[in-house]
PDB file of N, CA and C in Angstrom:
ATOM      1  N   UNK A   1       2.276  -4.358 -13.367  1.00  0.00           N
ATOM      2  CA  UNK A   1       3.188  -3.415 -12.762  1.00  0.00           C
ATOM      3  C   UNK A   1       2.424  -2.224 -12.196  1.00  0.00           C
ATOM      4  N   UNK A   2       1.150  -1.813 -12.592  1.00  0.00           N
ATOM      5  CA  UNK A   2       0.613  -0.735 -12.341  1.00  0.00           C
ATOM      6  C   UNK A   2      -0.061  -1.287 -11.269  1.00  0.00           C
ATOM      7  N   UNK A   3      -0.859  -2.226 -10.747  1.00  0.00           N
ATOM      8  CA  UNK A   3      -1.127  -2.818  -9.826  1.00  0.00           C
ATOM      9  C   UNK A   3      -0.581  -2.575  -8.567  1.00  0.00           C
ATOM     10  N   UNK A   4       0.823  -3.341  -9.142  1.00  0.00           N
ATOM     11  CA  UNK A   4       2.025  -3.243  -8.026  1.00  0.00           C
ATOM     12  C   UNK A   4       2.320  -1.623  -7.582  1.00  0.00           C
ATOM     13  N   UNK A   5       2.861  -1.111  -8.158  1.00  0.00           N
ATOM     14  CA  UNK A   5       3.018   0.516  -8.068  1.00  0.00           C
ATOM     15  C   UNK A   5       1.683   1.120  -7.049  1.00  0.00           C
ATOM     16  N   UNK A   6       0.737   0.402  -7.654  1.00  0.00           N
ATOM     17  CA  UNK A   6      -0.527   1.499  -6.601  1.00  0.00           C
ATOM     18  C   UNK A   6      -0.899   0.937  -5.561  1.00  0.00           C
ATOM     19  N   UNK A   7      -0.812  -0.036  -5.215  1.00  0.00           N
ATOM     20  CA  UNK A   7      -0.394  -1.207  -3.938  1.00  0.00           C
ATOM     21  C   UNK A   7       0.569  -0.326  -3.189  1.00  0.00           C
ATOM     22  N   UNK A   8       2.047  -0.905  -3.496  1.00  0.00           N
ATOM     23  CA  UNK A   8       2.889  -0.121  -2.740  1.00  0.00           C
ATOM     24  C   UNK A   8       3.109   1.352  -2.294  1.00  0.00           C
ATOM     25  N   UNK A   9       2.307   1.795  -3.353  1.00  0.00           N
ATOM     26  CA  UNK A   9       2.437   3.645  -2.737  1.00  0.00           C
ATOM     27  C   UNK A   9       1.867   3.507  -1.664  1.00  0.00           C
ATOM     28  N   UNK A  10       1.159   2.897  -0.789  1.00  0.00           N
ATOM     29  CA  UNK A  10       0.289   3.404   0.230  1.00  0.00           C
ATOM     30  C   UNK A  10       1.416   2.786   1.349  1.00  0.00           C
ATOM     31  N   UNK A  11       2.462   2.078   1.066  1.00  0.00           N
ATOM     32  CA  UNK A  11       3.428   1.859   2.012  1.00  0.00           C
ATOM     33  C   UNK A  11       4.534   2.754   2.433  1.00  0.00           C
ATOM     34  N   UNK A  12       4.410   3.663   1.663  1.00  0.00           N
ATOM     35  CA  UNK A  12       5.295   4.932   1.514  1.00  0.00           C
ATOM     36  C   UNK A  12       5.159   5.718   2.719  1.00  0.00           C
ATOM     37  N   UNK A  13       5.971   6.243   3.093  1.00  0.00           N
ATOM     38  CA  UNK A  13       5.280   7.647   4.238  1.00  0.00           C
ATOM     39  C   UNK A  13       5.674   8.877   3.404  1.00  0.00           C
ATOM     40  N   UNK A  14       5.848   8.916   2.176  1.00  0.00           N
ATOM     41  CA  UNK A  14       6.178   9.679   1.941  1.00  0.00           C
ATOM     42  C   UNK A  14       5.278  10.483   0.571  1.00  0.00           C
ATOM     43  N   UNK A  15       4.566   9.616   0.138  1.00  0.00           N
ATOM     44  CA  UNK A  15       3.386   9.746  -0.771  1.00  0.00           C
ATOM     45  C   UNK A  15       2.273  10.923   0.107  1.00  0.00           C
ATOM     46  N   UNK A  16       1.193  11.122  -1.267  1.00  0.00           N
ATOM     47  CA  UNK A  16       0.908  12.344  -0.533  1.00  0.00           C
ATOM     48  C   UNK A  16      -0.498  12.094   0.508  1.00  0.00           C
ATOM     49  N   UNK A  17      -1.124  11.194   0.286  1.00  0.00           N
ATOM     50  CA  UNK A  17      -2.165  10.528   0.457  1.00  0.00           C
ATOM     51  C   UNK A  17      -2.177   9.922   2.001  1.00  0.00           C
ATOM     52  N   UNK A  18      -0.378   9.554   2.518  1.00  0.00           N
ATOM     53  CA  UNK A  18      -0.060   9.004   3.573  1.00  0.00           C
ATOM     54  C   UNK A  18       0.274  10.420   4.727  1.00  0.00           C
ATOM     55  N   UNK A  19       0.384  11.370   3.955  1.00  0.00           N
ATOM     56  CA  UNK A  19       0.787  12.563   4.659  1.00  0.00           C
ATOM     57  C   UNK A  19      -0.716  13.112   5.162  1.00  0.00           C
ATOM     58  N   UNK A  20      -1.652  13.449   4.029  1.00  0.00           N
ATOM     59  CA  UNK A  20      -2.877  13.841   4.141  1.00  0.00           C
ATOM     60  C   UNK A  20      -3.697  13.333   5.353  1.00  0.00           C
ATOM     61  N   UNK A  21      -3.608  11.710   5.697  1.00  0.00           N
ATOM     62  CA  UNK A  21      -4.353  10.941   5.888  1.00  0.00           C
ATOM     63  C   UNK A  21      -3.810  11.302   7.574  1.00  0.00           C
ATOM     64  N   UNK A  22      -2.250  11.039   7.911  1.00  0.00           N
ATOM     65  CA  UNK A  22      -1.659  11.215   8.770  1.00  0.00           C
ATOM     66  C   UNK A  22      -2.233  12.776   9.465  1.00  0.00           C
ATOM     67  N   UNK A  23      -1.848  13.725   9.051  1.00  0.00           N
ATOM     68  CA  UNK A  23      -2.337  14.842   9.335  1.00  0.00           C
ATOM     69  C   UNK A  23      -3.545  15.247   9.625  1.00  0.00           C
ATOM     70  N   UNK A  24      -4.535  14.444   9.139  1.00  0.00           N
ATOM     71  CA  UNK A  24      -6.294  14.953   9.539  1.00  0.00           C
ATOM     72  C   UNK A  24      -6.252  14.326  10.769  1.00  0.00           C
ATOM     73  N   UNK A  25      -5.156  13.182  11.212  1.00  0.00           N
ATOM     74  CA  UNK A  25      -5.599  12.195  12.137  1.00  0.00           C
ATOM     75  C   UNK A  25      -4.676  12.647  13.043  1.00  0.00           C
ATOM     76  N   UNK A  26      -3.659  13.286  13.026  1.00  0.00           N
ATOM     77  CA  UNK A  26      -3.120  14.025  14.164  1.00  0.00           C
ATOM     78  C   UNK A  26      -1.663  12.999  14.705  1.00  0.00           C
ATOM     79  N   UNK A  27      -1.609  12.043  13.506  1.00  0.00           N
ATOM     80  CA  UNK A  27      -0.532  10.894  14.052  1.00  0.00           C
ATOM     81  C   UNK A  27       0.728  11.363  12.741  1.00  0.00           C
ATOM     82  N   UNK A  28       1.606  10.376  13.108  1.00  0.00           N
ATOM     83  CA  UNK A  28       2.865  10.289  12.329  1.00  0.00           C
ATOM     84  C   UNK A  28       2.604   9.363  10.926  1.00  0.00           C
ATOM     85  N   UNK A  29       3.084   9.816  10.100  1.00  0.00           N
ATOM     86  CA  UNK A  29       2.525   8.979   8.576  1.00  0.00           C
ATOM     87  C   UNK A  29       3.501   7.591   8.893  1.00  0.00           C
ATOM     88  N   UNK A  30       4.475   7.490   9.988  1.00  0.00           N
ATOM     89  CA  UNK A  30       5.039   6.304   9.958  1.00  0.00           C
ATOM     90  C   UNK A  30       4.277   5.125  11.002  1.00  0.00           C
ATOM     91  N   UNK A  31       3.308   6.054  11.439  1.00  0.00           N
ATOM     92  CA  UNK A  31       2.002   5.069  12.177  1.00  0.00           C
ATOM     93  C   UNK A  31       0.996   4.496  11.350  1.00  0.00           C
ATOM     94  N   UNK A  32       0.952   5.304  10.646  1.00  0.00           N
ATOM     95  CA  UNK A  32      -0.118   5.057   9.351  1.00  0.00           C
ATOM     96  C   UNK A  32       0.536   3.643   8.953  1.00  0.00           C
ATOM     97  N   UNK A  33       1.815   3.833   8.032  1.00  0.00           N
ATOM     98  CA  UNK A  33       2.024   3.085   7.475  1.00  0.00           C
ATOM     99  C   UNK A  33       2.609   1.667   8.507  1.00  0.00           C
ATOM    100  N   UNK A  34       2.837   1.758   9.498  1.00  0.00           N
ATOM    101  CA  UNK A  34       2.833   0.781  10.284  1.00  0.00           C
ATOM    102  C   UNK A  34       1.891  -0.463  10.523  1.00  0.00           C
ATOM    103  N   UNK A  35       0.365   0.272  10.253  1.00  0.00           N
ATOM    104  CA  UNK A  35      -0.681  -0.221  10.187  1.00  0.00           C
ATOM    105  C   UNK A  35      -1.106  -0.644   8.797  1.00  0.00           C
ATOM    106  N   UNK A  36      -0.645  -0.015   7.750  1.00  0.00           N
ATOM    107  CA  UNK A  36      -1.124  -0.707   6.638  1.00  0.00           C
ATOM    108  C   UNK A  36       0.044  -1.554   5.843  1.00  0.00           C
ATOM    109  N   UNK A  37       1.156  -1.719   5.776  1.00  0.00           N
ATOM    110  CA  UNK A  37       1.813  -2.494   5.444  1.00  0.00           C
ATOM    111  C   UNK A  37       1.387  -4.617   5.178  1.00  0.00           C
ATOM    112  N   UNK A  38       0.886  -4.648   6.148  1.00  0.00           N
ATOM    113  CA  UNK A  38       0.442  -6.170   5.816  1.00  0.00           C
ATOM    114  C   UNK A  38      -0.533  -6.301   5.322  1.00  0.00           C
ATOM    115  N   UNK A  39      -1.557  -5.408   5.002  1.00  0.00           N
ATOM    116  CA  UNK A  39      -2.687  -5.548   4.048  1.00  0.00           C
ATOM    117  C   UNK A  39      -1.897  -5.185   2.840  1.00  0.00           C
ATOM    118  N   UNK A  40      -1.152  -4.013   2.256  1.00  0.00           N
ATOM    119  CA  UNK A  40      -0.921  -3.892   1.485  1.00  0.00           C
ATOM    120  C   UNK A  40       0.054  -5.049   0.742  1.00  0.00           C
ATOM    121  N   UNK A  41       1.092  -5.636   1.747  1.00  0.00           N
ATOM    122  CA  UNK A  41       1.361  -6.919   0.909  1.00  0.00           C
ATOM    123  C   UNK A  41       0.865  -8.148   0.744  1.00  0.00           C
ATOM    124  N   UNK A  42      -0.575  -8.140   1.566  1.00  0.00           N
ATOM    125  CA  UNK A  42      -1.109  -9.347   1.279  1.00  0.00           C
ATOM    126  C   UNK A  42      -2.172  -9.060  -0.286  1.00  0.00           C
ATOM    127  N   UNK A  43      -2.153  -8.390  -0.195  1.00  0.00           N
ATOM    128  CA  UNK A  43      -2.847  -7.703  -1.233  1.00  0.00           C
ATOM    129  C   UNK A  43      -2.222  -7.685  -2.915  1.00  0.00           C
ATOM    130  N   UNK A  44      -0.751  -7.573  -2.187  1.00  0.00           N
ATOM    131  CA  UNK A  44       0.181  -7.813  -3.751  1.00  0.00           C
ATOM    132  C   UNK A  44       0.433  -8.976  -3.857  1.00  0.00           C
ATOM    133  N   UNK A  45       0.942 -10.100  -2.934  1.00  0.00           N
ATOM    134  CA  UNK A  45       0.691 -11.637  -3.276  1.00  0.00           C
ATOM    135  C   UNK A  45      -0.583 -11.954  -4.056  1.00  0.00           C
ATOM    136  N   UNK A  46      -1.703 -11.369  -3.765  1.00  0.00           N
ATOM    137  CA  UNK A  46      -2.636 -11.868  -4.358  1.00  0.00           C
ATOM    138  C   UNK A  46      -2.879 -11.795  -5.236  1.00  0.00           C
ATOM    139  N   UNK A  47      -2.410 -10.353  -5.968  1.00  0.00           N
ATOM    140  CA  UNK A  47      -2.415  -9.450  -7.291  1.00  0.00           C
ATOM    141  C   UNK A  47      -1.446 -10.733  -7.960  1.00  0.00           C
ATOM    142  N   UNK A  48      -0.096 -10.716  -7.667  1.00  0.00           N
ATOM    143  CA  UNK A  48       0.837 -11.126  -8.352  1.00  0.00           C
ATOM    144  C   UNK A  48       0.399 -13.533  -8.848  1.00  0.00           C
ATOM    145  N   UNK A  49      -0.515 -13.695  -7.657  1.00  0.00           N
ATOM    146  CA  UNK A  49      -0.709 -15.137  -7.769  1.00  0.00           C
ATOM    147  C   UNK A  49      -2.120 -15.156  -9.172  1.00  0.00           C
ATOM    148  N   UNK A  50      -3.047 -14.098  -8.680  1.00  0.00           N
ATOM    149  CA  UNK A  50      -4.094 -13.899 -10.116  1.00  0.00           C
ATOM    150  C   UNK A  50      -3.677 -13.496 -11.289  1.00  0.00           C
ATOM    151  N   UNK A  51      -2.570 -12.964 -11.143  1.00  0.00           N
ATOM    152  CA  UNK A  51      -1.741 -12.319 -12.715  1.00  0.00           C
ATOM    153  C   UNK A  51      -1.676 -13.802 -13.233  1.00  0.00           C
ATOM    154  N   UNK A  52      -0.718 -14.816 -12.177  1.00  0.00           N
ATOM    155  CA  UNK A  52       0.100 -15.838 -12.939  1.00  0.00           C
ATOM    156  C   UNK A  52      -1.061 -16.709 -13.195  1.00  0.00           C
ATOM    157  N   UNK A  53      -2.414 -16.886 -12.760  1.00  0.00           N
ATOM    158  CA  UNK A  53      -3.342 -18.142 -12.851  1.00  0.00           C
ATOM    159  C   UNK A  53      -4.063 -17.618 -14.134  1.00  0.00           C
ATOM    160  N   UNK A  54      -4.616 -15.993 -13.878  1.00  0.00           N
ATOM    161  CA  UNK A  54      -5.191 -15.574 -15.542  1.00  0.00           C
ATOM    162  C   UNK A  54      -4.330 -15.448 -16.395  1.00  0.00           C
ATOM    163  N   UNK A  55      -2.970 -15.289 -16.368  1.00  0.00           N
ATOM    164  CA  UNK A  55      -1.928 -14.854 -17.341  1.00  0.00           C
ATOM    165  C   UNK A  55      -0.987 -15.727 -18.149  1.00  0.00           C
ATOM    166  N   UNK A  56      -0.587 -16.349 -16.556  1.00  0.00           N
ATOM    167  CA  UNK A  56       0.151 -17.641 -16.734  1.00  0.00           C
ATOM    168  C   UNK A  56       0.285 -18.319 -17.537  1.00  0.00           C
TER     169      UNK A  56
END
């Protein structure tokens, strides 16, 4: 779950990290996250498929 949680914050525009990041770069945090959304869920499939193969 903590995995998951720190995965998905970066999909947020509303986290602080997405604001920060947005702002040095002079764009909208909903550009940001436009761009990172499919890494970030390919990233949790992967989390969630290694949970079930080590855990499982």
């Amino acid at each position: 779950m903590q995995f998951a949680s720190g995965m998905l914050r970066a999909m947020s525009p509303v986290a602080g990290v997405i604001i920060a990041v947005a702002g040095a770069a002079g764009i909208s945090p909903m550009a940001v996250v436009r761009r990172t959304w499919i890494p970030m869920l390919v990233g949790m499939v992967t989390t969630l498929i290694a949970n079930a193969v080590f855990f499982g």
